[in-house]
Structure formats: structure tokens, C-alpha cells
N, C-alpha and C. Protein backbone atom coordinates (compact mmCIF):
# COMPACT_ATOMS: atom_id res chain seq x y z
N UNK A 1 0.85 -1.20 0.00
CA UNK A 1 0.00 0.00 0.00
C UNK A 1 0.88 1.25 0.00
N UNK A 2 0.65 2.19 -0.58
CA UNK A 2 0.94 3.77 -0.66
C UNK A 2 1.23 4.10 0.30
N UNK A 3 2.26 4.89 0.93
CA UNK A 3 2.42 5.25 1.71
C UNK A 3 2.09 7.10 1.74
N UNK A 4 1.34 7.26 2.97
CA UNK A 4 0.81 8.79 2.99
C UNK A 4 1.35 9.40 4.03
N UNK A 5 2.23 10.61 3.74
CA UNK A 5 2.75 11.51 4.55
C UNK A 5 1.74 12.83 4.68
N UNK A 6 2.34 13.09 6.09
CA UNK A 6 1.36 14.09 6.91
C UNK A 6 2.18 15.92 5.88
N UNK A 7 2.27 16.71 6.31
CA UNK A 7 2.16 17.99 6.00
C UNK A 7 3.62 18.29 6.44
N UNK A 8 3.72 18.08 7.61
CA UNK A 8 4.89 17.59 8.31
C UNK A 8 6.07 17.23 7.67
N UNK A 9 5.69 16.00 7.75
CA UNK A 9 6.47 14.81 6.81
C UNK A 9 6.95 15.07 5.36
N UNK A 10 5.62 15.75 4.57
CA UNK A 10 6.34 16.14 3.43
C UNK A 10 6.91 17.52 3.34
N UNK A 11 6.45 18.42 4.12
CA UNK A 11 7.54 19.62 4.30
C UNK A 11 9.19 19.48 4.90
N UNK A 12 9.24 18.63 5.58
CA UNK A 12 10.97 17.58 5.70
C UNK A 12 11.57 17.65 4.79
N UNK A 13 10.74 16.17 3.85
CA UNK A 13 11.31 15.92 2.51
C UNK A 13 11.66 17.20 1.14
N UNK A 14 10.93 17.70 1.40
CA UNK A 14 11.09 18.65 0.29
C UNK A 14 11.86 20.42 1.26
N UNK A 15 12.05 20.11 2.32
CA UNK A 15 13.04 21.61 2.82
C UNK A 15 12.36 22.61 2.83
N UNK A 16 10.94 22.54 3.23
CA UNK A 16 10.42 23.98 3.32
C UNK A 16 9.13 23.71 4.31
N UNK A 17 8.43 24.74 4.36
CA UNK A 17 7.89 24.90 5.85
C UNK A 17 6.56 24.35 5.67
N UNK A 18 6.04 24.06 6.41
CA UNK A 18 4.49 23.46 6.38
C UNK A 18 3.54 24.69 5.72
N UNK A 19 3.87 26.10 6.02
CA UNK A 19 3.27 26.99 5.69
C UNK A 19 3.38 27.36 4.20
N UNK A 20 4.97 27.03 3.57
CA UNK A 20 5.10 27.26 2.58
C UNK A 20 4.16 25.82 1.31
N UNK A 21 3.86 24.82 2.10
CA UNK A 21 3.12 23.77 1.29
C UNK A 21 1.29 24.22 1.52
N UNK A 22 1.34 24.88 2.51
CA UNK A 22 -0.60 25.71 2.57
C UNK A 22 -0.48 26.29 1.31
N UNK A 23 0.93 27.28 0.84
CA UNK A 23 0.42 28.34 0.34
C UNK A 23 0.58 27.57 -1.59
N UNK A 24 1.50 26.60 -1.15
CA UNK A 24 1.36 25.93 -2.54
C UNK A 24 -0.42 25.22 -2.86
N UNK A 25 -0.88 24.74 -2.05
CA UNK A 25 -2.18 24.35 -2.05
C UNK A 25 -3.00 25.16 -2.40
N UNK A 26 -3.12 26.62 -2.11
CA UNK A 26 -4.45 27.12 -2.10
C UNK A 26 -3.68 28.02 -3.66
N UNK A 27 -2.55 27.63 -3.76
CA UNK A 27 -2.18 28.81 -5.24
C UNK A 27 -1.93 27.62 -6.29
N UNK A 28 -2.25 26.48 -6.19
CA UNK A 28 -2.02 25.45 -6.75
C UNK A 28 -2.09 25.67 -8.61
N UNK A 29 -2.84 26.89 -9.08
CA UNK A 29 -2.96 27.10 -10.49
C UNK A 29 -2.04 27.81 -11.00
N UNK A 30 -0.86 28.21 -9.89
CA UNK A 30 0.29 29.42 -10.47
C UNK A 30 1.56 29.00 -9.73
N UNK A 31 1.75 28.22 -8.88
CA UNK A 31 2.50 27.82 -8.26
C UNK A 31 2.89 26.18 -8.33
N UNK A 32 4.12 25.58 -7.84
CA UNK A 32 4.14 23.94 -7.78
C UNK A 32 3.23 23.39 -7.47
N UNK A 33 2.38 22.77 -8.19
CA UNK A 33 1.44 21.85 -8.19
C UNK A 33 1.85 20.20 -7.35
N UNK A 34 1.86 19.68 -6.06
CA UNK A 34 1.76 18.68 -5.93
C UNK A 34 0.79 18.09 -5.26
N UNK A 35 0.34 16.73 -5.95
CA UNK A 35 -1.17 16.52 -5.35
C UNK A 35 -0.69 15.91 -3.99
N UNK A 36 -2.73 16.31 -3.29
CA UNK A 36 -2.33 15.63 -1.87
C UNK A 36 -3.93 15.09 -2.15
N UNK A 37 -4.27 14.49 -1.00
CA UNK A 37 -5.19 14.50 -0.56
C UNK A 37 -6.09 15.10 0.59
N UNK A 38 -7.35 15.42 0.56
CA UNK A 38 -8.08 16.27 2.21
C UNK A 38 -9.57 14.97 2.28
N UNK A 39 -8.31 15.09 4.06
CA UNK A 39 -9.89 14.44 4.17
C UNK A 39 -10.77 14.75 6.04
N UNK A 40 -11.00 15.72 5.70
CA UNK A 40 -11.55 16.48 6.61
C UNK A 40 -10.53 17.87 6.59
N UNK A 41 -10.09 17.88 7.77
CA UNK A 41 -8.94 19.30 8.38
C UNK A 41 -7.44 18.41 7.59
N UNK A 42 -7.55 17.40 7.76
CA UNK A 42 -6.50 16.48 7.51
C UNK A 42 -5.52 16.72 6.13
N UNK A 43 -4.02 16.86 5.37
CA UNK A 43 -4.08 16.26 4.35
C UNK A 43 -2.88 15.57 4.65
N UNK A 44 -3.06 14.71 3.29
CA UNK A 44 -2.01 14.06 3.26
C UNK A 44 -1.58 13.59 1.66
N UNK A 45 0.14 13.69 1.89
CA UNK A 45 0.80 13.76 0.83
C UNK A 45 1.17 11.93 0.37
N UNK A 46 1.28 11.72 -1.37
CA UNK A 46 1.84 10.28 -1.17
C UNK A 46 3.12 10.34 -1.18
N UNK A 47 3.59 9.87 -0.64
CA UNK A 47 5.10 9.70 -0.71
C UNK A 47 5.89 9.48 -2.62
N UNK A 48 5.45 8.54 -3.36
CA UNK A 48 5.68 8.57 -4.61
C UNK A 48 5.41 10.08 -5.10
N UNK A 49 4.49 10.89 -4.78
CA UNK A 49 4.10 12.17 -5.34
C UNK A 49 5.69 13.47 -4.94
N UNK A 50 5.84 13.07 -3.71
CA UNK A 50 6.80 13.51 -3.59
C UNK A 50 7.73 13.38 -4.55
N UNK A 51 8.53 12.37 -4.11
CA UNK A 51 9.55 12.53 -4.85
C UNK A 51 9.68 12.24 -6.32
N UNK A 52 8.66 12.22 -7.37
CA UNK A 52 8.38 12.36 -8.55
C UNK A 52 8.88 14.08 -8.70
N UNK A 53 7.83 14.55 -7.39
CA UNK A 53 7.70 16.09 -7.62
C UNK A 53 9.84 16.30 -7.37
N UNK A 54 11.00 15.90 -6.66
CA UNK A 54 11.89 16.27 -6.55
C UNK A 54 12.72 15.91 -7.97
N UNK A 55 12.58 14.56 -8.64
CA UNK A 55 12.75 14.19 -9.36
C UNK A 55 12.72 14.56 -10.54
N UNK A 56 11.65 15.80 -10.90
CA UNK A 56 11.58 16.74 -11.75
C UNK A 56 12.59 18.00 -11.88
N UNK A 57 13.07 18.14 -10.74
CA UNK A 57 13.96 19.66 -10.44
C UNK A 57 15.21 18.80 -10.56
N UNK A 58 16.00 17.53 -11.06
CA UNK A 58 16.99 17.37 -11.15
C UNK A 58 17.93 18.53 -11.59
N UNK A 59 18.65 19.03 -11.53
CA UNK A 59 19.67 19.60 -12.56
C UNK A 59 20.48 19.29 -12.80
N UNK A 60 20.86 18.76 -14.14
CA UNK A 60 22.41 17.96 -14.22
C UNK A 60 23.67 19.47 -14.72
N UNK A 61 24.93 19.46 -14.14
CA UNK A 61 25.70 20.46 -15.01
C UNK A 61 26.06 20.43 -15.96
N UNK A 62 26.49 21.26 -16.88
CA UNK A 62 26.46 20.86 -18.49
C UNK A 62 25.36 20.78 -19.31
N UNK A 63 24.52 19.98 -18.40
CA UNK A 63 23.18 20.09 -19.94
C UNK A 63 22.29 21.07 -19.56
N UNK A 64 21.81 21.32 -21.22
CA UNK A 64 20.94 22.56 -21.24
C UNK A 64 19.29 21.98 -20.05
N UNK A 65 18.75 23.73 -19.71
CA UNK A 65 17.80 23.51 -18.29
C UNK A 65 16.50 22.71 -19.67
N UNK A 66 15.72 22.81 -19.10
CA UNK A 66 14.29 22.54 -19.76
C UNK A 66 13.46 24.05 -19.90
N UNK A 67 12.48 24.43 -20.76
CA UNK A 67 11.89 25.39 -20.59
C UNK A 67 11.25 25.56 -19.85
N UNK A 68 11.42 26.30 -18.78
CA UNK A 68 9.86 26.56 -17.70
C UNK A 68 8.66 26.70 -19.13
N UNK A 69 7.56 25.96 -17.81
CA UNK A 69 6.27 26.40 -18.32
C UNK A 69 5.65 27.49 -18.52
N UNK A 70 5.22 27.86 -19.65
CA UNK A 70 4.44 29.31 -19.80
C UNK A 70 3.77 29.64 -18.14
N UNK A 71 2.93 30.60 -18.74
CA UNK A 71 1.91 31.12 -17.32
C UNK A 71 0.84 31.66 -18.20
N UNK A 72 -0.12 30.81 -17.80
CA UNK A 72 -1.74 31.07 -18.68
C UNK A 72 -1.95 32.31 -17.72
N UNK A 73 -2.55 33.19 -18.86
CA UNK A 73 -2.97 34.59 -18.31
C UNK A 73 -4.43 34.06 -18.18
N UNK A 74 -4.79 35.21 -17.53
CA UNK A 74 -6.55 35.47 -17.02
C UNK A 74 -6.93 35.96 -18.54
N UNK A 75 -8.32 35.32 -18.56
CA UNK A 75 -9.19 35.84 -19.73
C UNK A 75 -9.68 37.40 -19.21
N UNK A 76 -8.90 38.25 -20.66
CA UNK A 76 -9.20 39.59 -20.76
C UNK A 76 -7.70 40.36 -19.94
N UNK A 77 -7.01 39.85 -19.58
CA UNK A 77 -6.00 40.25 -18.93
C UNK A 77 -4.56 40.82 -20.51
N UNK A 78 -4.16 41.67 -20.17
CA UNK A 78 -3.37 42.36 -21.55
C UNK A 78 -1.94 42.20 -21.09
N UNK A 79 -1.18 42.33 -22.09
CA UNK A 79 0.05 41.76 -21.93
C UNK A 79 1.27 43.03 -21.52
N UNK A 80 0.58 43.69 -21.98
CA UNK A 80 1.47 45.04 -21.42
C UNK A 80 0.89 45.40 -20.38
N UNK A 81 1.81 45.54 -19.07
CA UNK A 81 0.93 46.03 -17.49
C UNK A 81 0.65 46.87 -17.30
């Protein structure tokens, strides 16, 4: 079975604060997307989700980066600010 880490647990693994994984959650359409689950007050992270999600930010030296992803604008939003 899957193993499910607490908020906790996956703020460890990944080096940043429990607060900084709230704010990935509730900005989840503009920010790192990693899924969790809620089940009540509760969430919880899968462990595979994790480190898929670290596994992506490899950087090797020497080779060229990957393109970041665009950023979908808001409908009606103009490109000059």
C-alpha cells in the first residue's frame, strides 16, 4: 500500500515549511502543483508524489535547463501592465 505523509512529513522531505506547502495548495494554479489528498482538516501527501515532484527539479551540469512552463494569463488580462 501507498504510503501517505502528513504535512509535516512532506515539508521535511522537500526543505520547506508546512506553511510554505498551505500556500502551494491554495495557489495550486500558479504555483508547484503537488497533489495531496483532504480528508476532513486532515491532508495528506503520497510519498511517490513527492519525490516524482523532486525528481523533476533534477539539474544535471552541463546540460541545457528545460523550458519553464508558460503562465496562462486570465481571460481579458493584456500583456502590457
Amino acid at each position: 500500500m501507498e504510503r501517505f505523509l502528513t504535512a509535516e512529513e512532506a515539508a521535511e522531505m522537500l526543505n520547506v515549511t508546512v506553511n510554505t506547502l498551505a500556500q502551494w495548495r491554495a495557489n495550486r494554479a500558479r504555483l508547484r502543483p503537488i497533489p495531496y489528498v483532504r480528508s476532513g482538516l486532515r491532508v495528506r501527501y503520497r510519498e511517490s508524489d513527492i519525490v516524482k515532484y523532486l525528481e523533476t527539479r533534477i539539474i544535471v551540469p552541463g546540460q541545457p535547463r528545460k523550458k519553464p512552463r508558460s503562465v496562462r494569463h486570465r481571460a481579458g488580462a493584456t500583456a502590457t501592465g
